[in-house]
Protein backbone atom coordinates (compact mmCIF):
# COMPACT_ATOMS: atom_id res chain seq x y z
CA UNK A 1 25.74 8.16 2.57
CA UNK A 2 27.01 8.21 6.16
CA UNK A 3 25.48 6.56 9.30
CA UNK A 4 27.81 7.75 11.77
CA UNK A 5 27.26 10.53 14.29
CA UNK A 6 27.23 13.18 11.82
CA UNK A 7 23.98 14.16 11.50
CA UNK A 8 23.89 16.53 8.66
CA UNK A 9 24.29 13.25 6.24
CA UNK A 10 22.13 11.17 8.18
CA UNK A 11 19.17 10.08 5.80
CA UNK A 12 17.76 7.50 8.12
CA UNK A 13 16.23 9.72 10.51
CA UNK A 14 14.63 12.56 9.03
CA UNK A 15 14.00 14.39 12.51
CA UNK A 16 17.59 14.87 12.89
CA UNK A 17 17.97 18.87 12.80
CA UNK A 18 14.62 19.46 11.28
CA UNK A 19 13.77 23.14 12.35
CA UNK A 20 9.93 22.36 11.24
CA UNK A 21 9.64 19.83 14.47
CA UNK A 22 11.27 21.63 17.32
CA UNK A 23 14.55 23.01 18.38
CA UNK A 24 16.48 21.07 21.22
CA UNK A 25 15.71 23.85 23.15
CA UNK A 26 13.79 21.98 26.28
CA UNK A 27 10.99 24.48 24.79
CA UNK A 28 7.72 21.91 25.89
CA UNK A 29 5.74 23.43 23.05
CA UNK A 30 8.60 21.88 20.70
CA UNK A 31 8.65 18.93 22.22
CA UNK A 32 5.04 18.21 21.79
CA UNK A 33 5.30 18.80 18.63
CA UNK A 34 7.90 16.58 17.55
CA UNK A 35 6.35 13.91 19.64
CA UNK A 36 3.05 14.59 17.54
CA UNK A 37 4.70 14.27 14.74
CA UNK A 38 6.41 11.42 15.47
CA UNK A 39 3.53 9.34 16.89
CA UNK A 40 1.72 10.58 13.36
CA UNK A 41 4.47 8.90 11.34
CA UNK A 42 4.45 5.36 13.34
CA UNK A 43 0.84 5.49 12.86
CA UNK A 44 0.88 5.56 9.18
CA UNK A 45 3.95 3.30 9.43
CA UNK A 46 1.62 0.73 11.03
CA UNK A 47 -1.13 1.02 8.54
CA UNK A 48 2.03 0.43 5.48
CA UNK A 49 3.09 -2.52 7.27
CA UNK A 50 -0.34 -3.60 7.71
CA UNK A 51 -1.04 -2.90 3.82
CA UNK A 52 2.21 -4.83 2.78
CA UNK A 53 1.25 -7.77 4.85
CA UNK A 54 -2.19 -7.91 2.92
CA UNK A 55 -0.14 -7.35 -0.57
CA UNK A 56 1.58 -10.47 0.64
CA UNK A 57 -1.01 -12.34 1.29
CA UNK A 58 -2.68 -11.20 -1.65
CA UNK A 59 -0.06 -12.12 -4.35
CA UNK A 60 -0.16 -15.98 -2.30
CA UNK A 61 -3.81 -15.91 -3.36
CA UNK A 62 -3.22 -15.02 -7.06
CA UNK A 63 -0.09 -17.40 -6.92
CA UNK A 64 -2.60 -20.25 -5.66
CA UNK A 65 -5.22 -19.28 -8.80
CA UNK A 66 -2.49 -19.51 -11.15
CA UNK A 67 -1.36 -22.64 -10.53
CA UNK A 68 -4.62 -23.95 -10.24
CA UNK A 69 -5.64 -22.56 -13.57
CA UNK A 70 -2.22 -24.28 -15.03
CA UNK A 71 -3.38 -28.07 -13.61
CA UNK A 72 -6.71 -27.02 -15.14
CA UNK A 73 -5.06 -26.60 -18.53
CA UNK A 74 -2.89 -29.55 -18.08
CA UNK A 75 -6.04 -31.79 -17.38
CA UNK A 76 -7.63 -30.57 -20.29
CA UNK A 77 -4.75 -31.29 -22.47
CA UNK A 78 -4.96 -34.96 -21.53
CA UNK A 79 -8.81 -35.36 -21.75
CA UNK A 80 -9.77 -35.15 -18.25
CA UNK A 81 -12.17 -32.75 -16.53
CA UNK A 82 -9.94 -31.76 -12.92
CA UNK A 83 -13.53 -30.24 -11.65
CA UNK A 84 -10.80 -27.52 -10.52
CA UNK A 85 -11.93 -24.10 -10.18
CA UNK A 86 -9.86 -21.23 -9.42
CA UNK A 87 -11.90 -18.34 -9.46
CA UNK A 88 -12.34 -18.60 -5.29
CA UNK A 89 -8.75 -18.23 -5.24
CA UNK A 90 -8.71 -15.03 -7.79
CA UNK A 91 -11.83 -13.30 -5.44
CA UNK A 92 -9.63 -13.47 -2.78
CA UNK A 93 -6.55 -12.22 -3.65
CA UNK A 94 -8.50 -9.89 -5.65
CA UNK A 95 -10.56 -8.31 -2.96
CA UNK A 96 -7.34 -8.28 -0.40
CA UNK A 97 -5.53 -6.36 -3.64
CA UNK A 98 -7.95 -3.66 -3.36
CA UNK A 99 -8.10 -3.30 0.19
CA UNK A 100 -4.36 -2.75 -0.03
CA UNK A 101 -4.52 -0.07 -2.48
CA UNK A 102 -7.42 1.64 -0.39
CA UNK A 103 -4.79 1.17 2.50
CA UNK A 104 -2.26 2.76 0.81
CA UNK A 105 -4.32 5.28 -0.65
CA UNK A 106 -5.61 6.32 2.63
CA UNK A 107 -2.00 6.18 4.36
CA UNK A 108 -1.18 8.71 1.57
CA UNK A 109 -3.11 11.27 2.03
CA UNK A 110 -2.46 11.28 5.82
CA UNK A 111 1.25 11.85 5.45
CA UNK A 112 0.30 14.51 2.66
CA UNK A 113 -1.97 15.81 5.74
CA UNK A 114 0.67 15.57 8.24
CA UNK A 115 3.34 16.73 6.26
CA UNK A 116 0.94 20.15 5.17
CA UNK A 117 0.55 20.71 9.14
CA UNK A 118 3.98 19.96 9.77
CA UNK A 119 5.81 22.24 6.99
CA UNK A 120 3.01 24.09 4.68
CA UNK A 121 5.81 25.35 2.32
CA UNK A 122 6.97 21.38 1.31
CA UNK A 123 3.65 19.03 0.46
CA UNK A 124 3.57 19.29 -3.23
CA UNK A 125 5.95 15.55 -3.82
CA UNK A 126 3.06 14.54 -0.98
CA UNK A 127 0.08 15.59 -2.31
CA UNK A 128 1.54 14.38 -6.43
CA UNK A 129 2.02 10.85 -4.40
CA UNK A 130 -1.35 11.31 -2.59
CA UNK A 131 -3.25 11.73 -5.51
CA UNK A 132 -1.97 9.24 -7.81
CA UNK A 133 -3.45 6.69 -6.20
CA UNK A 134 -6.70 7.73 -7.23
CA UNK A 135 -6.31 6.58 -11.00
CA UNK A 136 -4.58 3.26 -9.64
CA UNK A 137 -7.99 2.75 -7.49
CA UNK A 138 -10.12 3.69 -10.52
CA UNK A 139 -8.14 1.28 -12.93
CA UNK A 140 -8.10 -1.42 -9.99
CA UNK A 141 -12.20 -1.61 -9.99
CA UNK A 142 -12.15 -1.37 -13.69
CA UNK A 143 -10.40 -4.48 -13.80
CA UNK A 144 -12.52 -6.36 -11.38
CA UNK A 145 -15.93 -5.28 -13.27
CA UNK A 146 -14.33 -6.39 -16.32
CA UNK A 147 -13.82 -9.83 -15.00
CA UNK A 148 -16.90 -9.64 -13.35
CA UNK A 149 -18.34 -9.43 -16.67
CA UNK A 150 -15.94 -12.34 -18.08
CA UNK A 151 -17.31 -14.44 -15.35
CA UNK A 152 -20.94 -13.42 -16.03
CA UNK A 153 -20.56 -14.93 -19.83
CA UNK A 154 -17.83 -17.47 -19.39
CA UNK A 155 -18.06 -20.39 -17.01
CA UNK A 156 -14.90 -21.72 -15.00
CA UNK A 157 -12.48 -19.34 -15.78
């Protein structure tokens, strides 16, 4: 892989000599459309940054519960009750976790939108990405019921 001037190896910009977006032309009609195109991507590129930040945050949640639930353990081990509790810790980084993946989920299936406007005859790796988050949501919310339910019968987990 090449990033010098030659475009035709030029992975980092995928608007480089893509006939679906406009010819160089000066043709305004092509140039709108690029731009719309364009804009569309930084948009979803906003809402994936957004998403990661959230995963980030997320996992520091879950990394707080964990250790939490480890000087739990350790206090039990030695006979004394820490009063620790780590399941506000686990909500949290729970919840964010799913508002990622419904971030993520929804950025999907806008570029599979964008990219069916922009080239009709190309969406199928889109829409396969698009829809696999659906199972990932499904499983996602099967795990929180089922420690929903763990909660329900067991106390301070």
């Amino acid at each position: 892989m090449s990033f010098n001037n030659d475009n035709s190896t030029n992975i980092s910009n995928p608007y480089i000599n893509n006939s679906k977006l406009g010819d160089e032309s000066g043709n305004p009609e092509s140039k709108k459309r690029k731009r719309y195109f364009l804009e569309l991507d930084l948009k979803i590129a906003t809402l994936e940054v957004f998403a990661s930040s959230l995963s980030f945050l997320s996992s520091i949640f879950y990394l707080k519960a964990s250790l939490v639930g480890q000087q739990i353990i350790l206090s039990e081990l030695n006979g004394i009750n820490s009063g620790l509790d780590s399941t506000p810790y686990v909500d949290v980084g729970e919840t964010l976790g799913l508002i990622v993946l419904f971030i993520f989920t929804y950025s999907a299936f806008l570029r599979y939108n964008e990219k069916s406007q922009e080239d009709p005859q190309h969406t199928n790796p889109y829409r396969k990405i698009a829809l696999s988050y659906i199972p990932s949501l499904l499983a996602y919310m099967a795990r929180i019921s089922a420690r929903r339910e763990i909660l329900n019968n067991i106390p301070n987990i």
